[in-house]
Protein backbone atom coordinates (compact mmCIF):
# COMPACT_ATOMS: atom_id res chain seq x y z
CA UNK A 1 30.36 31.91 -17.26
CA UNK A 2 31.37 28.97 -15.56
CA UNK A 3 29.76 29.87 -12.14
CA UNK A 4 26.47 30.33 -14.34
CA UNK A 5 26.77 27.13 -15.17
CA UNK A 6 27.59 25.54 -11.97
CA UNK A 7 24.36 27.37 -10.39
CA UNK A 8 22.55 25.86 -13.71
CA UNK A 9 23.92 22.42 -13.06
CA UNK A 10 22.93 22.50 -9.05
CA UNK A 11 19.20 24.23 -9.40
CA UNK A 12 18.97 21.17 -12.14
CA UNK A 13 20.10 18.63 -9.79
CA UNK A 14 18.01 19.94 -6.65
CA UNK A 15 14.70 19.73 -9.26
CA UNK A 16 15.46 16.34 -10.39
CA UNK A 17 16.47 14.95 -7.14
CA UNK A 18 12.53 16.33 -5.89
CA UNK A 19 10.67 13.57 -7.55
CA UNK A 20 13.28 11.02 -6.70
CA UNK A 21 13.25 8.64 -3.65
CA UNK A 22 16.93 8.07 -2.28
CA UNK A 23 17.51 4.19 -1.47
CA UNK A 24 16.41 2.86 1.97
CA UNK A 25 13.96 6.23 2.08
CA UNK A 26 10.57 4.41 2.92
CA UNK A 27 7.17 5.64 0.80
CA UNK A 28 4.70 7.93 3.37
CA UNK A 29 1.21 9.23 2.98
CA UNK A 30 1.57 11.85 -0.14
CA UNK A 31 4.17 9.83 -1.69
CA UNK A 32 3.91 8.73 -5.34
CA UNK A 33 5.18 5.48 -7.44
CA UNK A 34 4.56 7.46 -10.83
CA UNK A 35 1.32 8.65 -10.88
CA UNK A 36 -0.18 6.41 -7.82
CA UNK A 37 -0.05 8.65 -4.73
CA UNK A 38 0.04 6.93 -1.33
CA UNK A 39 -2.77 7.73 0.90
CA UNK A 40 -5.07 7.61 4.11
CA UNK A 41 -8.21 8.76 2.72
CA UNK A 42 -10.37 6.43 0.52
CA UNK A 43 -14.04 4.88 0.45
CA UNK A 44 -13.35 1.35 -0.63
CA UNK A 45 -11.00 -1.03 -0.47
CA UNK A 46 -9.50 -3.62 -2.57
CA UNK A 47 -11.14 -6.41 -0.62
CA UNK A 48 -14.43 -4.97 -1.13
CA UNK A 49 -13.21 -6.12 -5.50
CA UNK A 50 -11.87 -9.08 -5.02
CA UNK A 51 -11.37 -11.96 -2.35
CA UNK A 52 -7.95 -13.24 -0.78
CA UNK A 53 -7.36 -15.69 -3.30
CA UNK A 54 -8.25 -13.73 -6.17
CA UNK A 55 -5.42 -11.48 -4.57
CA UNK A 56 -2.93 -13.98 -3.87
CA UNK A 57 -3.13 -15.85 -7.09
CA UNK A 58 -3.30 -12.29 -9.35
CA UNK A 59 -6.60 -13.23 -10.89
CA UNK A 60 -7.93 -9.60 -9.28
CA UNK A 61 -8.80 -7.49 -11.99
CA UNK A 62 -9.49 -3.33 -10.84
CA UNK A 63 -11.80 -1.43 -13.39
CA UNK A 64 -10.19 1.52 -14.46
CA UNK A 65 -12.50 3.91 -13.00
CA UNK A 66 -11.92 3.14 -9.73
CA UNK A 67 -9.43 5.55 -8.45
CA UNK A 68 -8.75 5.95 -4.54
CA UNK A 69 -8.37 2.13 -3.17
CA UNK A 70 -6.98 0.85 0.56
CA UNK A 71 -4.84 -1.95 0.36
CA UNK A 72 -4.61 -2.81 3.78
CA UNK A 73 -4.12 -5.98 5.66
CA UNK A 74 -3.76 -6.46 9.23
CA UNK A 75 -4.89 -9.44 11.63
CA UNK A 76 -8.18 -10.53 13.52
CA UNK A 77 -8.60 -12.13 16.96
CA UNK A 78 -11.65 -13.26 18.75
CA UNK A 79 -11.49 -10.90 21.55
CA UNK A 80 -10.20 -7.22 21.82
CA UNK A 81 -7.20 -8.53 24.29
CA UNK A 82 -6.26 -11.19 22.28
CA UNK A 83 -5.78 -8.62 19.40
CA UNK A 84 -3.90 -6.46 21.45
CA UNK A 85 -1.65 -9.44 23.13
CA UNK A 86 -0.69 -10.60 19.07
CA UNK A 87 -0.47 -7.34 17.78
CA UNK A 88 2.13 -6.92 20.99
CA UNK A 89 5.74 -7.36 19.70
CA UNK A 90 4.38 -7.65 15.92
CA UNK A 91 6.81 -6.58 13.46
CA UNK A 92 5.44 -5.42 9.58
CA UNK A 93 6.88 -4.67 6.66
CA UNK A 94 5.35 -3.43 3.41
CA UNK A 95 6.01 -3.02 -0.37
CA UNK A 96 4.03 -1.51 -3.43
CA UNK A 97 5.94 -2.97 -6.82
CA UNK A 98 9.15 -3.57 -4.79
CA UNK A 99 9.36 0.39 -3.24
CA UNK A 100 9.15 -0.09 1.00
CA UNK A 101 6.28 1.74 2.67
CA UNK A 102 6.75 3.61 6.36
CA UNK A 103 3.57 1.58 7.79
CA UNK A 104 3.98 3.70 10.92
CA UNK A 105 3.22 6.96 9.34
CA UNK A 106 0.13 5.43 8.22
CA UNK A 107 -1.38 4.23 11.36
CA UNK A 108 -3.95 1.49 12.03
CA UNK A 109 -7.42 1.48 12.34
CA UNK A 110 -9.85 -1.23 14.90
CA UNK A 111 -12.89 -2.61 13.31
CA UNK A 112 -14.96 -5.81 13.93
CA UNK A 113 -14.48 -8.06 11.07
CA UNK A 114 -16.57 -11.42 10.68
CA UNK A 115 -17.27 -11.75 14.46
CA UNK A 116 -13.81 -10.81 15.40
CA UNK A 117 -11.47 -7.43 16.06
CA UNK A 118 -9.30 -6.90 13.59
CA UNK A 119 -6.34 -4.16 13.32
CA UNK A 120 -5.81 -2.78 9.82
CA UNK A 121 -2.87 -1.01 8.37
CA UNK A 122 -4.62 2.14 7.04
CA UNK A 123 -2.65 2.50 3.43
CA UNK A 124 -4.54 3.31 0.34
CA UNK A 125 -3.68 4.45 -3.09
CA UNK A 126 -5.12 7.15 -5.14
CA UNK A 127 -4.59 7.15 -9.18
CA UNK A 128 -4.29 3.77 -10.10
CA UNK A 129 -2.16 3.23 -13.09
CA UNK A 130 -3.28 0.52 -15.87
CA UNK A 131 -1.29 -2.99 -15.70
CA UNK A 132 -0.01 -5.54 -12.66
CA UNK A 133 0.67 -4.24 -9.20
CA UNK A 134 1.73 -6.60 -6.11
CA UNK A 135 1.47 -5.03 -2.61
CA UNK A 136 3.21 -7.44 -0.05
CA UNK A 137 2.78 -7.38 3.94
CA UNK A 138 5.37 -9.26 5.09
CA UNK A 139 4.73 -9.71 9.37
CA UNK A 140 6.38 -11.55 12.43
CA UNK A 141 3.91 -12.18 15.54
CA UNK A 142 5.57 -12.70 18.79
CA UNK A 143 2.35 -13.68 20.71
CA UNK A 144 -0.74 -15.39 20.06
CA UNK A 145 -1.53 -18.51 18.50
CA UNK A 146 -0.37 -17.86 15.29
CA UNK A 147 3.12 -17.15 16.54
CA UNK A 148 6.19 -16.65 13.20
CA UNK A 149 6.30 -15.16 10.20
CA UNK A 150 3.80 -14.37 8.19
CA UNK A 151 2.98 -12.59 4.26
CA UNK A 152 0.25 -11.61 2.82
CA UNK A 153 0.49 -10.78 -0.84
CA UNK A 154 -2.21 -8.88 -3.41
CA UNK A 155 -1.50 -9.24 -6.93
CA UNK A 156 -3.83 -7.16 -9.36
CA UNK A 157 -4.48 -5.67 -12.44
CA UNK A 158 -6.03 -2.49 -13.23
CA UNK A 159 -7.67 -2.17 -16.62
CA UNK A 160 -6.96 0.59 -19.21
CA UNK A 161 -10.21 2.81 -19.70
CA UNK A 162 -11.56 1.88 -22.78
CA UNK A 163 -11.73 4.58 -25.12
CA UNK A 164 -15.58 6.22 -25.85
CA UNK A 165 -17.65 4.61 -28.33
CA UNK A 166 -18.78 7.15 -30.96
CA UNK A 167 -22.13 7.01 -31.90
């Protein structure tokens, strides 16, 4: 009886410990914070909703449809080597509602942004769950012009779906 019960107790620990993230483990692509799974893959992302200051002073509001989102950041230079000089060196850190993201596994993706080249982390999250979220990007440049330490912080809230309307 009692080794039935010790295989009981370990095949319960082993499931619970599954959906669990041990402290210092850093979120990857697949992840999840609840229901929110960490991802690569999305059309849109969060600047396309709402503006920088929006996002810094948590006046962004997400509709609840909206469901696969990137919350990236990264940094912008006017020429391709000056990009790759700051980005030289750079340190970056990463939190979604306090858990620590593995930027690394994510990777980065080059675009032209506003005239410039710009390297983006390439995080996005899928299943948005209603209420306040803060992402934070927290970044030390050794090179460039813009040399220290850096964060860049998004605040927002996704809205509950509103219940249908009968007719």
């Amino acid at each position: 009886m009692k080794k039935l019960a010790r295989i009981a107790f370990i095949g319960l620990l082993a499931s619970s410990m599954t959906s669990c993230y041990y402290p210092g483990y850093k979120l990857k692509p697949g992840d999840k914070i609840g229901n929110m799974e960490l991802t690569t893959s999305f059309d849109k992302n969060i600047h396309e909703l709402c503006d920088f200051t929006e996002l810094s002073l948590g006046t962004c509001e997400i509709p609840a449809p909206e469901s696969a989102i990137g919350i990236s950041t990264g940094w912008a230079e006017d020429t391709l080597e000056a990009l790759n000089l700051a980005w030289a060196g750079s340190r970056w850190e990463m939190s979604i509602d306090n858990h620590q993201v593995d930027l690394p596994s994510f990777g980065t993706f080059d675009l032209d942004f506003g005239g410039q080249k710009a390297r983006v982390w390439d995080v996005g999250l899928l299943n948005f769950e209603p209420g306040k979220h803060t992402v934070q990007y927290d970044f030390h440049l050794e090179n460039g012009a813009r040399v220290g330490n850096h964060t860049q912080l998004f605040i927002f809230t996704v809205m509950a779906a509103e219940p249908p309307q009968s007719p």
